[in-house]
PDB file of N, CA and C in Angstrom:
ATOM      1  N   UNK A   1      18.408  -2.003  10.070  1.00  0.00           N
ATOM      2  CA  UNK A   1      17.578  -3.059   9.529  1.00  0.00           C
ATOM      3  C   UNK A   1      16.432  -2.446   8.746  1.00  0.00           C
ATOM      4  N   UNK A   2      16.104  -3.315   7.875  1.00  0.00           N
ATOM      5  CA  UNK A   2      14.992  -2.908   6.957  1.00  0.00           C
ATOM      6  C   UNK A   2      13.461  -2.455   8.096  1.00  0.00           C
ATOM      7  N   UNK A   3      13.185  -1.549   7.526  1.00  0.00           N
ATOM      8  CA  UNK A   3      11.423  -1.238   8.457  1.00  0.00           C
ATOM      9  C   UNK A   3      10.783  -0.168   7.633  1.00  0.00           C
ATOM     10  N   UNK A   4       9.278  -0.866   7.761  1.00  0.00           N
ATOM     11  CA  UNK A   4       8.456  -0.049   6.877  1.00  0.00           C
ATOM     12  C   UNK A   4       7.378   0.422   7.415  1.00  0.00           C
ATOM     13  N   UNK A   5       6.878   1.623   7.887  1.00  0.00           N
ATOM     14  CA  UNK A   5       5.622   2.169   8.533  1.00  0.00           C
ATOM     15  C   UNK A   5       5.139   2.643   7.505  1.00  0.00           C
ATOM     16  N   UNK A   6       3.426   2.001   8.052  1.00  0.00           N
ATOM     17  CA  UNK A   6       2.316   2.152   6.890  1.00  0.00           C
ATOM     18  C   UNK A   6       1.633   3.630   8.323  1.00  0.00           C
ATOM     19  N   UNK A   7       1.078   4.735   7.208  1.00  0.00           N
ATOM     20  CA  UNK A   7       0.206   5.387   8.350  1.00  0.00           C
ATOM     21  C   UNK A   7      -0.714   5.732   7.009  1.00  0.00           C
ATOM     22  N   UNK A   8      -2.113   6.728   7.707  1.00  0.00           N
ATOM     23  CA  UNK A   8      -2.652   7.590   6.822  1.00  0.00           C
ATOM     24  C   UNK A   8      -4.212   6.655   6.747  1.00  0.00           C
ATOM     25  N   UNK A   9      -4.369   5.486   7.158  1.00  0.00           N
ATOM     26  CA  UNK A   9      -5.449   4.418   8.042  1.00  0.00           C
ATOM     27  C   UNK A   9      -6.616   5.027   8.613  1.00  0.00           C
ATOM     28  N   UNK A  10      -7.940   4.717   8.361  1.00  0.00           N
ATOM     29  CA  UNK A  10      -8.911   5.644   9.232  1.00  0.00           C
ATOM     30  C   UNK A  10     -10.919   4.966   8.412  1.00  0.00           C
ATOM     31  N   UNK A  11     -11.200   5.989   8.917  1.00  0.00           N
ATOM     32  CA  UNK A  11     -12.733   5.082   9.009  1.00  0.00           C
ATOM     33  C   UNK A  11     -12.938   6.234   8.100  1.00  0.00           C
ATOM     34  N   UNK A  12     -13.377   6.075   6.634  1.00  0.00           N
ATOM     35  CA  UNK A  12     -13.839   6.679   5.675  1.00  0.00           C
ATOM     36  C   UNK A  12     -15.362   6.427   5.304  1.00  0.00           C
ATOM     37  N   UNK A  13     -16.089   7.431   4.560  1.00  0.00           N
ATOM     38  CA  UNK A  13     -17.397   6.942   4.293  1.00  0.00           C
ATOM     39  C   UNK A  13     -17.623   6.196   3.213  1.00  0.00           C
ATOM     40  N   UNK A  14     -18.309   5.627   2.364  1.00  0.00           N
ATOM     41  CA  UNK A  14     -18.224   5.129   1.019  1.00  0.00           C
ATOM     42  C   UNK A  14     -17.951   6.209  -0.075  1.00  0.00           C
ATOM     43  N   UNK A  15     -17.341   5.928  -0.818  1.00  0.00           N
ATOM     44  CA  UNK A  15     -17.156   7.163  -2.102  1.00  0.00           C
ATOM     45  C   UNK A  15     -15.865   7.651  -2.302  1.00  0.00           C
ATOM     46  N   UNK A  16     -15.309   7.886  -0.419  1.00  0.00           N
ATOM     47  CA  UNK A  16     -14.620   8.632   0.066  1.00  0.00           C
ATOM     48  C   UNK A  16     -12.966   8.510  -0.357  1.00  0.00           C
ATOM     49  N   UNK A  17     -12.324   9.034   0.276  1.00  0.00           N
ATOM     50  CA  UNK A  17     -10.651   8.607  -0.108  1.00  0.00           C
ATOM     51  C   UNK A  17      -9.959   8.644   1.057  1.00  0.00           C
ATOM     52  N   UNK A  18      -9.109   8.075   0.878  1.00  0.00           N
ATOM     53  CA  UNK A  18      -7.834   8.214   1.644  1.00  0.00           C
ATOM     54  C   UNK A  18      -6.501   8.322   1.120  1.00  0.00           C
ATOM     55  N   UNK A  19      -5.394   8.441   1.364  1.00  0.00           N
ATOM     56  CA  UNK A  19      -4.190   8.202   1.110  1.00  0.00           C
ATOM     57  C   UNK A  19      -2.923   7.553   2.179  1.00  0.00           C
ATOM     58  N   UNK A  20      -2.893   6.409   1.820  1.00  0.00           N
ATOM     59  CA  UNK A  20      -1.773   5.751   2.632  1.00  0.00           C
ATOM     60  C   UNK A  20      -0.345   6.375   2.215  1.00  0.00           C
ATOM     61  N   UNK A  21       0.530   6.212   3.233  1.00  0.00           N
ATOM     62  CA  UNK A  21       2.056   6.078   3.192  1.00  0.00           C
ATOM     63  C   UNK A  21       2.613   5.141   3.618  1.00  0.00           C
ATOM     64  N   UNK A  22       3.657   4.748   3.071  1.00  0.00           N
ATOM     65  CA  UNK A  22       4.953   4.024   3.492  1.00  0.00           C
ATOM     66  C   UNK A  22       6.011   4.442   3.361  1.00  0.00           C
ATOM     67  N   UNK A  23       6.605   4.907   4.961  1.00  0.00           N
ATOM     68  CA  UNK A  23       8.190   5.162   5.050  1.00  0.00           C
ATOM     69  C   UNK A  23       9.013   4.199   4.810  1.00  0.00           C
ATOM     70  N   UNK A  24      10.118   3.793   4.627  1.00  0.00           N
ATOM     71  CA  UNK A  24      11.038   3.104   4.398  1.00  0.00           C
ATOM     72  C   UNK A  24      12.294   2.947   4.662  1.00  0.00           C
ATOM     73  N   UNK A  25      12.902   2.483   5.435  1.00  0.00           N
ATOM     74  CA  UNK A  25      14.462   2.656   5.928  1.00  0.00           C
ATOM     75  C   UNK A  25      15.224   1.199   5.662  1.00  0.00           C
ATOM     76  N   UNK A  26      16.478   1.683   6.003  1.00  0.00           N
ATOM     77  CA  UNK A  26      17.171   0.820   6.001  1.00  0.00           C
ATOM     78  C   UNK A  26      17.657  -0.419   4.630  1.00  0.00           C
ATOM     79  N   UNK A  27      17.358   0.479   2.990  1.00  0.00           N
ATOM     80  CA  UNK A  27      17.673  -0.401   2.290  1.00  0.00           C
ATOM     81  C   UNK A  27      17.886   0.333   1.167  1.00  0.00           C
ATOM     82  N   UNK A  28      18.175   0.561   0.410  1.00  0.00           N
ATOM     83  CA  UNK A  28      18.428   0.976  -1.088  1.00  0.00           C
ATOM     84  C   UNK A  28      17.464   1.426  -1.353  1.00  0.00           C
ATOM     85  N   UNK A  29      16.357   2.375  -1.307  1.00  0.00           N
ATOM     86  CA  UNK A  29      15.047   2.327  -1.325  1.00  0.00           C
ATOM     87  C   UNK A  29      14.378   2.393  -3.193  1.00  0.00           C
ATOM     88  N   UNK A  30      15.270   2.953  -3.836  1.00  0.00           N
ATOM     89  CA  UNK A  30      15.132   3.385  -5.080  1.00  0.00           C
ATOM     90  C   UNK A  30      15.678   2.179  -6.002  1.00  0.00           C
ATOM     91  N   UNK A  31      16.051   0.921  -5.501  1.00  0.00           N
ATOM     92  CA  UNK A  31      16.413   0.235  -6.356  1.00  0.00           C
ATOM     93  C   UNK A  31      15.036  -1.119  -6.251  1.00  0.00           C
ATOM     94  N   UNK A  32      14.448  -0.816  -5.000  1.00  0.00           N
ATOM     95  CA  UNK A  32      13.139  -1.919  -5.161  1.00  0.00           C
ATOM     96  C   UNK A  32      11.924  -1.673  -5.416  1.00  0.00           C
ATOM     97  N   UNK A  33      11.381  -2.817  -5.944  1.00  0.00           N
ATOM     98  CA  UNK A  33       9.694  -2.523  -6.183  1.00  0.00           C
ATOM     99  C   UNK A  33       9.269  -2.857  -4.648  1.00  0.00           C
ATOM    100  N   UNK A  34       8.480  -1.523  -4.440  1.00  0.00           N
ATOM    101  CA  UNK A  34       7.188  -1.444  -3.345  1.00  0.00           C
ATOM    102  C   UNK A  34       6.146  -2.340  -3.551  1.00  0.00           C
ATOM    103  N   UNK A  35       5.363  -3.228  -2.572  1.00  0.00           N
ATOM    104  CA  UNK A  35       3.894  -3.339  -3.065  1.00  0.00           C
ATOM    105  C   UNK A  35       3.031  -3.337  -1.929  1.00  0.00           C
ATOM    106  N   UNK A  36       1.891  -2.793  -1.943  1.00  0.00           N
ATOM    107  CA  UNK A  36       0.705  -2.835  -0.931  1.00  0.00           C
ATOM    108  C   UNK A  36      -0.016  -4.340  -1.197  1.00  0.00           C
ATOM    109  N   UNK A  37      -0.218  -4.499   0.034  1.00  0.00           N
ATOM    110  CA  UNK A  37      -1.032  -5.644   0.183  1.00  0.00           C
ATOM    111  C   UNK A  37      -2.440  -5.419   1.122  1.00  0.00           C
ATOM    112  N   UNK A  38      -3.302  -5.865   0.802  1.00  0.00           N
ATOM    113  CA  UNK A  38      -4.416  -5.819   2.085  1.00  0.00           C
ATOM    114  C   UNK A  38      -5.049  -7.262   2.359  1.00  0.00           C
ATOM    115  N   UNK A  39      -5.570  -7.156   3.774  1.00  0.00           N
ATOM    116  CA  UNK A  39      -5.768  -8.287   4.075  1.00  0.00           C
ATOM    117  C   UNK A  39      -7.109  -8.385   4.907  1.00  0.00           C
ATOM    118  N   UNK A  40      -8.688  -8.478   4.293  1.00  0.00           N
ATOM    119  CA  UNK A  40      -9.927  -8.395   5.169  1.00  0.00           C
ATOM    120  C   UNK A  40     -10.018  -8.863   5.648  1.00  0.00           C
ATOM    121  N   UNK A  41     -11.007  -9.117   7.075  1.00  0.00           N
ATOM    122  CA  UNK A  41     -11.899 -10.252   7.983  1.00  0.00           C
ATOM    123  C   UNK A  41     -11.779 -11.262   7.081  1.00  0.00           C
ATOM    124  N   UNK A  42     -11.013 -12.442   7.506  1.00  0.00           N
ATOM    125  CA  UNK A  42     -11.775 -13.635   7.101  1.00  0.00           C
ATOM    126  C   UNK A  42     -11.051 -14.249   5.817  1.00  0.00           C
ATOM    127  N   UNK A  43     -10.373 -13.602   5.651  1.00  0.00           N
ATOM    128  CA  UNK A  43      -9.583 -13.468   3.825  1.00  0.00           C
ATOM    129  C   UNK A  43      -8.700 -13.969   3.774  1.00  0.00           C
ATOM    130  N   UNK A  44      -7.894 -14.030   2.973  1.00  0.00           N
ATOM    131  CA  UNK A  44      -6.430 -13.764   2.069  1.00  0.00           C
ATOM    132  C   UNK A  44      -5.757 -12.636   2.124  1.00  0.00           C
ATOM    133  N   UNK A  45      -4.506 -12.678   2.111  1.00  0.00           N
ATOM    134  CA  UNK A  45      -4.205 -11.064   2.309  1.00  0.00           C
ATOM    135  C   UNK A  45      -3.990 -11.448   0.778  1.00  0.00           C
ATOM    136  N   UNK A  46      -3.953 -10.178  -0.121  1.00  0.00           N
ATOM    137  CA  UNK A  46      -4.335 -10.483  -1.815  1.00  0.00           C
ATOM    138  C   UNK A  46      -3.373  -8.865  -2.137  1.00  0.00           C
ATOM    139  N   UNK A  47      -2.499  -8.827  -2.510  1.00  0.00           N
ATOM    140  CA  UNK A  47      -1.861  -7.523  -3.668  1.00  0.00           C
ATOM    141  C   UNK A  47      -2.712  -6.724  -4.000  1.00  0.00           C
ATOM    142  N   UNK A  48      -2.145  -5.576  -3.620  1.00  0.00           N
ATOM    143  CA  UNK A  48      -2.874  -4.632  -4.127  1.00  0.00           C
ATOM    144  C   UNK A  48      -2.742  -3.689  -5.396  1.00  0.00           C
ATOM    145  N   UNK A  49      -1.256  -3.484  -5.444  1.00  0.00           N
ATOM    146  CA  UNK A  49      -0.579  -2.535  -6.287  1.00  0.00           C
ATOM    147  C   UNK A  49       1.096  -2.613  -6.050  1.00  0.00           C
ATOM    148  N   UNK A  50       1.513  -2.716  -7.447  1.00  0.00           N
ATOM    149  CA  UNK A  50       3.366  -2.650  -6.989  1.00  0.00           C
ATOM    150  C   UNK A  50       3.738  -1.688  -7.757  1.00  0.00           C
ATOM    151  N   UNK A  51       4.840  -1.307  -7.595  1.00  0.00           N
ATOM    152  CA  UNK A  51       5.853  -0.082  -8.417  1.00  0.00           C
ATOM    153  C   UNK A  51       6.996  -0.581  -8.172  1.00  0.00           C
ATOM    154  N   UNK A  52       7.462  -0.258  -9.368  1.00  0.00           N
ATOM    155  CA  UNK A  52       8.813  -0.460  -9.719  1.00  0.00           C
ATOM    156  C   UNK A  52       9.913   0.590  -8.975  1.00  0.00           C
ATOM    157  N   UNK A  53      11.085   0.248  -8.844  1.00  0.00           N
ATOM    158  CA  UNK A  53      12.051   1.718  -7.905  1.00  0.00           C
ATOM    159  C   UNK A  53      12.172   2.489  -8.634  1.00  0.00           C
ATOM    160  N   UNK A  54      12.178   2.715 -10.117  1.00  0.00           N
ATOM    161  CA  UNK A  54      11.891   4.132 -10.490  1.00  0.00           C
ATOM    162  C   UNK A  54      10.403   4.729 -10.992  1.00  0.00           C
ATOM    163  N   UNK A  55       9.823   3.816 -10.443  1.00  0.00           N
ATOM    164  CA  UNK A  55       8.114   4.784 -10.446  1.00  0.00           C
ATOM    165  C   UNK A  55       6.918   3.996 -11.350  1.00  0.00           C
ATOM    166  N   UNK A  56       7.829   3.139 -12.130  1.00  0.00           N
ATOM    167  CA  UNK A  56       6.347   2.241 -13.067  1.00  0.00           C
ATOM    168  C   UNK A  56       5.663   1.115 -12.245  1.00  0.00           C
ATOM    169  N   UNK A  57       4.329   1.427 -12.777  1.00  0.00           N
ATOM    170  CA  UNK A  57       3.230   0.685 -11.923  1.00  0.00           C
ATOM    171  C   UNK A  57       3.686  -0.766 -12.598  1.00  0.00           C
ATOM    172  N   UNK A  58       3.945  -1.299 -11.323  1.00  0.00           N
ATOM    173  CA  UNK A  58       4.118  -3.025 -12.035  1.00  0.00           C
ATOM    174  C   UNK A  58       2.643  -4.155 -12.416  1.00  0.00           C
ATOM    175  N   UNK A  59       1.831  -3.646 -11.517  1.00  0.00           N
ATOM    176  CA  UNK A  59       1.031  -4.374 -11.258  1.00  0.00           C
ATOM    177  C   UNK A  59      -0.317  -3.878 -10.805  1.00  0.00           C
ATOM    178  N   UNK A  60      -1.418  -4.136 -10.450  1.00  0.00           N
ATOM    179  CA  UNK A  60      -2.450  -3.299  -9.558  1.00  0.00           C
ATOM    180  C   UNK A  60      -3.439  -4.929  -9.757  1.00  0.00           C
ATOM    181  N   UNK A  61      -4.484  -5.051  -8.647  1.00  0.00           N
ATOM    182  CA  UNK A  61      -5.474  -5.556  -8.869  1.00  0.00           C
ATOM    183  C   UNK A  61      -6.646  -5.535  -9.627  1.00  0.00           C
ATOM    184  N   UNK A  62      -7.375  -6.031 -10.145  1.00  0.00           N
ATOM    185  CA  UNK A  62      -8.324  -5.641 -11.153  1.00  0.00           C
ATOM    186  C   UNK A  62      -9.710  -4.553 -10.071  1.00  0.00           C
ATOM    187  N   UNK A  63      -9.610  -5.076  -9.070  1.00  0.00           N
ATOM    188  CA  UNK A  63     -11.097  -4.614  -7.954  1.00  0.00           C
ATOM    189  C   UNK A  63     -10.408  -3.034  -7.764  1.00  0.00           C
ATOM    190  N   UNK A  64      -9.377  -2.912  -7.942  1.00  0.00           N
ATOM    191  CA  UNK A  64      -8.853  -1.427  -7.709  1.00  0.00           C
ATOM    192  C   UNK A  64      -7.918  -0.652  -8.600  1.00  0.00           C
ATOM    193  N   UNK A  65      -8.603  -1.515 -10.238  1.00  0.00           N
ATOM    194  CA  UNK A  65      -8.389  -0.423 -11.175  1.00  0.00           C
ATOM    195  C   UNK A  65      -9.004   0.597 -11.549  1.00  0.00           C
ATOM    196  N   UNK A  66      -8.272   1.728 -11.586  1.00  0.00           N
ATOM    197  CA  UNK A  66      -9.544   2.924 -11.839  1.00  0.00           C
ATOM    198  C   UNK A  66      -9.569   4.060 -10.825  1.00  0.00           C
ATOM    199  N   UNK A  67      -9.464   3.480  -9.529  1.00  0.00           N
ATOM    200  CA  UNK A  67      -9.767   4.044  -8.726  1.00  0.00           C
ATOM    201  C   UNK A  67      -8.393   4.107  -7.549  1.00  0.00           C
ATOM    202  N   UNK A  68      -7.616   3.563  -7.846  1.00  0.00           N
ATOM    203  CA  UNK A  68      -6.309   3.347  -6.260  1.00  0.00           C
ATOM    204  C   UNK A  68      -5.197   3.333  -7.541  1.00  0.00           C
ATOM    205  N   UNK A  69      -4.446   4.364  -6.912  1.00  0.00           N
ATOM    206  CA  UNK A  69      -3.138   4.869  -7.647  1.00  0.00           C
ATOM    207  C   UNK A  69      -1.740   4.601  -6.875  1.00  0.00           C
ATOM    208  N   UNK A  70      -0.953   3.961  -7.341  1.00  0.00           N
ATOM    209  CA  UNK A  70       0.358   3.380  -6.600  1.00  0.00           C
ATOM    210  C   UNK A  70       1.619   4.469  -6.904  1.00  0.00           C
ATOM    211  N   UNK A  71       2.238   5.233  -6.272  1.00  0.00           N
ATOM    212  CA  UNK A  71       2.982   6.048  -6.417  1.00  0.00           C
ATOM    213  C   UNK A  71       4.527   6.194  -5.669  1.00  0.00           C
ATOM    214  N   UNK A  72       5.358   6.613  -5.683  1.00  0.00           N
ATOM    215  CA  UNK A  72       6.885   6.863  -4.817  1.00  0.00           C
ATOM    216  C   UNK A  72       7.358   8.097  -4.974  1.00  0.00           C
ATOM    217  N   UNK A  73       8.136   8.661  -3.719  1.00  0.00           N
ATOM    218  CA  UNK A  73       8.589   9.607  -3.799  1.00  0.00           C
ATOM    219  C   UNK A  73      10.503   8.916  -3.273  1.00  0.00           C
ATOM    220  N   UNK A  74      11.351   8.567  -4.245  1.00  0.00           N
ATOM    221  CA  UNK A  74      12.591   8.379  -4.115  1.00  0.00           C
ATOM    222  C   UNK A  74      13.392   9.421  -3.155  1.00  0.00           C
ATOM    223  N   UNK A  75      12.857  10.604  -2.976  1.00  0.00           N
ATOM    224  CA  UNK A  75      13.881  11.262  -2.312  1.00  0.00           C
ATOM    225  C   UNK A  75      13.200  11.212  -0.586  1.00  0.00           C
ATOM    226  N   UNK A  76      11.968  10.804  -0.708  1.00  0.00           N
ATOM    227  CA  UNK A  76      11.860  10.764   0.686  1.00  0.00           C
ATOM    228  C   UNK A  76      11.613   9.167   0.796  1.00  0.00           C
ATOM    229  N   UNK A  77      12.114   8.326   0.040  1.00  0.00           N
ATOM    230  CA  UNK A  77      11.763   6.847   0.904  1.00  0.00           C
ATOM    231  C   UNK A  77      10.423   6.867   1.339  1.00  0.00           C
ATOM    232  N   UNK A  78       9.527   6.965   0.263  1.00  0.00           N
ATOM    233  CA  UNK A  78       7.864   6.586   0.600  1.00  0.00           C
ATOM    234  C   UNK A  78       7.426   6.425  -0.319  1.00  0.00           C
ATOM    235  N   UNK A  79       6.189   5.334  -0.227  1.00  0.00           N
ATOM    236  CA  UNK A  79       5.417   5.071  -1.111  1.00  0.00           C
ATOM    237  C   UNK A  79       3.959   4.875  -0.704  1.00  0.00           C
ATOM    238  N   UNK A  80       3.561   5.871  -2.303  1.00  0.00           N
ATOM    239  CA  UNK A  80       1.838   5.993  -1.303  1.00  0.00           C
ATOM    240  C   UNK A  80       0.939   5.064  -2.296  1.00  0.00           C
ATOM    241  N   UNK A  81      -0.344   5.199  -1.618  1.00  0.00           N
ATOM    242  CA  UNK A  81      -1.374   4.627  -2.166  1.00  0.00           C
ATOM    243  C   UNK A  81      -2.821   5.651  -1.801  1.00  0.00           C
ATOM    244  N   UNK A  82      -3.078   6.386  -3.031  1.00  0.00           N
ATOM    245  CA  UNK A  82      -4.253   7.005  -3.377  1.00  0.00           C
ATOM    246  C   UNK A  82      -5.286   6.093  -3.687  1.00  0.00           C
ATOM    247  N   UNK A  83      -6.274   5.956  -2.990  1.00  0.00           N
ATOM    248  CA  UNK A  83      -7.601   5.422  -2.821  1.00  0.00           C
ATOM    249  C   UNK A  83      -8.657   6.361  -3.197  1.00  0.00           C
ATOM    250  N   UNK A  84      -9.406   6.405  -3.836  1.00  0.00           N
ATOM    251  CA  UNK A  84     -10.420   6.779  -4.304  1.00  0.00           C
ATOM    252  C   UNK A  84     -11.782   6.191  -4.490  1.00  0.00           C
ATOM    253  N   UNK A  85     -13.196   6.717  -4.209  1.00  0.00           N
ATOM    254  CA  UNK A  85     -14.105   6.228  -4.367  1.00  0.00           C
ATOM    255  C   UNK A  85     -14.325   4.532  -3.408  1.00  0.00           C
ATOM    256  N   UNK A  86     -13.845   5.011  -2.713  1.00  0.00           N
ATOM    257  CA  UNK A  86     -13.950   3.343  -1.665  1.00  0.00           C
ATOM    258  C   UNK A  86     -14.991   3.278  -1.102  1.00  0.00           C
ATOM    259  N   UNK A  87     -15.087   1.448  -1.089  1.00  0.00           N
ATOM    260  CA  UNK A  87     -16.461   1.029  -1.500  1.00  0.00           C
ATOM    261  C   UNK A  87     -16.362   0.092  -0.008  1.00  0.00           C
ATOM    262  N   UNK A  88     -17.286  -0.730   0.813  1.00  0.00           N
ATOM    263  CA  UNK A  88     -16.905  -1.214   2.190  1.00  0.00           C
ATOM    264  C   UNK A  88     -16.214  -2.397   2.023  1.00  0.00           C
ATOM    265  N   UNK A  89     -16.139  -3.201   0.502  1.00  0.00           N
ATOM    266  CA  UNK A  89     -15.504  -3.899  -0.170  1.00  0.00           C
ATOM    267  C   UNK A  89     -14.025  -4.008   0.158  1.00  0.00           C
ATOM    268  N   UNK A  90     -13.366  -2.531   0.392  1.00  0.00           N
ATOM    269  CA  UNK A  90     -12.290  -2.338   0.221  1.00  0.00           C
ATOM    270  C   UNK A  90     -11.824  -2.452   2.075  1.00  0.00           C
ATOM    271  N   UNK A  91     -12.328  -2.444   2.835  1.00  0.00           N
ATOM    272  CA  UNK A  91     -11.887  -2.543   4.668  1.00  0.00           C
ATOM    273  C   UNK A  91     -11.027  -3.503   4.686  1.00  0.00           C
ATOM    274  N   UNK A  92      -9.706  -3.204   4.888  1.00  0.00           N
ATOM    275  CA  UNK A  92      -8.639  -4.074   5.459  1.00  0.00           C
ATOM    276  C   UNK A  92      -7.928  -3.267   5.832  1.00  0.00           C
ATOM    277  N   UNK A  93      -7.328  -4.296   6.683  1.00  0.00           N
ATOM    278  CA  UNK A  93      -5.783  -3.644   6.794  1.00  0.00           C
ATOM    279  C   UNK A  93      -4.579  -3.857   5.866  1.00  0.00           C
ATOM    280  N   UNK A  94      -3.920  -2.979   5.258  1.00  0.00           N
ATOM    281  CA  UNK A  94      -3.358  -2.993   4.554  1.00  0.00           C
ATOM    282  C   UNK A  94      -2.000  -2.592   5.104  1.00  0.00           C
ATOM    283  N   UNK A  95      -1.049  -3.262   3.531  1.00  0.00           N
ATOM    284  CA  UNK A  95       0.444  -3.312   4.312  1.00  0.00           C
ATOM    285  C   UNK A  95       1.078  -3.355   3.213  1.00  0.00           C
ATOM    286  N   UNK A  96       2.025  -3.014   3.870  1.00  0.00           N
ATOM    287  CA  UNK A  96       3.446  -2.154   3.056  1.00  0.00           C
ATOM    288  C   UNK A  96       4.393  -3.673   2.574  1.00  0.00           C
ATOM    289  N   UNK A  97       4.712  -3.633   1.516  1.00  0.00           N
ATOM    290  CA  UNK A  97       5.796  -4.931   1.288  1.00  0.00           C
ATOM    291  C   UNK A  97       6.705  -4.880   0.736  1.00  0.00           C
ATOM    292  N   UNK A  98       8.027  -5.122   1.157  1.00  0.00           N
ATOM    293  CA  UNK A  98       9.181  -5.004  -0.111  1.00  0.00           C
ATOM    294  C   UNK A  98      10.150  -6.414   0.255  1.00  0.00           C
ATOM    295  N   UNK A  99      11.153  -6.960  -0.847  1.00  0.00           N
ATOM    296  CA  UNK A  99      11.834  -7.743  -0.544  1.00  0.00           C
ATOM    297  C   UNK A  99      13.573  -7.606  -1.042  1.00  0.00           C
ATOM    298  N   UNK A 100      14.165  -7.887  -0.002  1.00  0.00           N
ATOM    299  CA  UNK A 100      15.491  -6.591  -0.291  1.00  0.00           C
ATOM    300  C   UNK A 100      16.245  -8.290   0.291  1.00  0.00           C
ATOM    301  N   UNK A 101      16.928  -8.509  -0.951  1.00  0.00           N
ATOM    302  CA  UNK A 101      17.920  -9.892  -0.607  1.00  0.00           C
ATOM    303  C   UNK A 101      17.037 -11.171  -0.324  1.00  0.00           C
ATOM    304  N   UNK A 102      16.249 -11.427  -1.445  1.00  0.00           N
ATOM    305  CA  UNK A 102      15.284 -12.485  -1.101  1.00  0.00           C
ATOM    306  C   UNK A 102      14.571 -12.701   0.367  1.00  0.00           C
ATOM    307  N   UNK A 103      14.704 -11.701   0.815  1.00  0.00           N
ATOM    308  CA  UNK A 103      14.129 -11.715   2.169  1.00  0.00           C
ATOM    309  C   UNK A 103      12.545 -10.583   2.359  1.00  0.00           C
ATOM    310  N   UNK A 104      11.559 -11.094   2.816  1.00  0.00           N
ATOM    311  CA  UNK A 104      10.761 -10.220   2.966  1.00  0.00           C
ATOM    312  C   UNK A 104      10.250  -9.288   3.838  1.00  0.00           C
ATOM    313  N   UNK A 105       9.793  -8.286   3.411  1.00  0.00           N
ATOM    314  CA  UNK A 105       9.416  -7.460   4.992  1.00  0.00           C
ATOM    315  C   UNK A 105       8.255  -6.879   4.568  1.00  0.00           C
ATOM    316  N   UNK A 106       7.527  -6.981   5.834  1.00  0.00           N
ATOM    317  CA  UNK A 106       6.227  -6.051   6.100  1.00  0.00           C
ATOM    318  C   UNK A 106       6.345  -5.157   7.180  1.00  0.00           C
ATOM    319  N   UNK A 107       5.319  -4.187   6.849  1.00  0.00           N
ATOM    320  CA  UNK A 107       5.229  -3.068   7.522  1.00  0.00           C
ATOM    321  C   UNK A 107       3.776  -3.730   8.939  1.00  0.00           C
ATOM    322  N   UNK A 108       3.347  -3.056   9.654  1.00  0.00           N
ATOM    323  CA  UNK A 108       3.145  -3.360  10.647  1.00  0.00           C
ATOM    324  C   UNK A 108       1.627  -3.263  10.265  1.00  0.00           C
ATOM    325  N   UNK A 109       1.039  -2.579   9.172  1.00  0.00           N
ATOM    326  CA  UNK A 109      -0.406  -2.361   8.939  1.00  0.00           C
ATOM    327  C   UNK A 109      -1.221  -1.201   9.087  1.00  0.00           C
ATOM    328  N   UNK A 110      -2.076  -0.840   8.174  1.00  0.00           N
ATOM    329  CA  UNK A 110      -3.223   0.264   9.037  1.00  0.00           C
ATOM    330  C   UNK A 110      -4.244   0.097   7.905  1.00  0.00           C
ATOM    331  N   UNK A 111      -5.352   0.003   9.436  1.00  0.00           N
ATOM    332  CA  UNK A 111      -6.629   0.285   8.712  1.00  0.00           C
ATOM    333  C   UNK A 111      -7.022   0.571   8.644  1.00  0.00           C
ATOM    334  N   UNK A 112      -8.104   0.214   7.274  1.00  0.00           N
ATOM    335  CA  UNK A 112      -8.750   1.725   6.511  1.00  0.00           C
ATOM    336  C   UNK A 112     -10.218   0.511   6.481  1.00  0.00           C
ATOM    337  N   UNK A 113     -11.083   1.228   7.154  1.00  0.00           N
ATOM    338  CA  UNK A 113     -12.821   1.080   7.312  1.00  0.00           C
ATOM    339  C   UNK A 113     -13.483   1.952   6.764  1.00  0.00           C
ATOM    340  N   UNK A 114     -14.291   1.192   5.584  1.00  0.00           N
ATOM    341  CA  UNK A 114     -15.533   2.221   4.845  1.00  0.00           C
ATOM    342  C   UNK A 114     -16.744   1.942   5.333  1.00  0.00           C
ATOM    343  N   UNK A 115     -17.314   2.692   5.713  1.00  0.00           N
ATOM    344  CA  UNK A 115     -18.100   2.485   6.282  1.00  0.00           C
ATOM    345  C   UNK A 115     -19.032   3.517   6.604  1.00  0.00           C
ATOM    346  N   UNK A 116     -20.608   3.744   6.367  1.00  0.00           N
ATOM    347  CA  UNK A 116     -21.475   5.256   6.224  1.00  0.00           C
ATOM    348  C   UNK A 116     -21.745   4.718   7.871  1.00  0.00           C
TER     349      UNK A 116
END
């Protein structure tokens, strides 16, 4: 069955970076678009960034242009997300999304807290 673990989640300072992953099993991995989603206190969970299965950025949010880079590695079934310069703006938990046969799946989450 399809499953997606998000790791790489953690309490950063402002400025700071991180880099998420998403493993991926159980589906064609190179024929779908990836997308991160995050979801703050209180919010919407709102898109973050998508890629296409061979590597073009489909999409990104405007609050994390510039600075958060959407990327894949096809031979290992992962897709990351380079964060840069994060602001406390950016604290959610964020999640892994793909949809393989009109069906959707999420990954289970991890969060990333900015915070001095």
């Amino acid at each position: 069955q399809v499953q997606l673990v998000e790791s790489g989640g953690g309490l950063v300072q402002p400025g700071g970076s991180l880099r998420l992953s998403c493993a991926a099993s159980g589906f064609i991995f190179n024929r779908n678009t990836m997308t991160w989603y995050r979801q703050a206190p209180g919010k919407v969970r709102e898109l973050v960034a998508s890629i296409s299965g061979r590597g073009g950025t489909v999409g990104s949010a405007e609050s994390v242009k510039g600075r958060f880079t959407i990327s894949r590695d096809n031979a290992k079934n992962t897709v990351y997300l380079q964060m840069n310069s994060l602001t406390p703006e950016d604290t959610a938990v964020y999640y892994c999304y793909v949809s393989v046969g009109g069906t959707a799946y999420w990954g289970q989450g991890t969060q990333v807290t900015v915070s001095s």
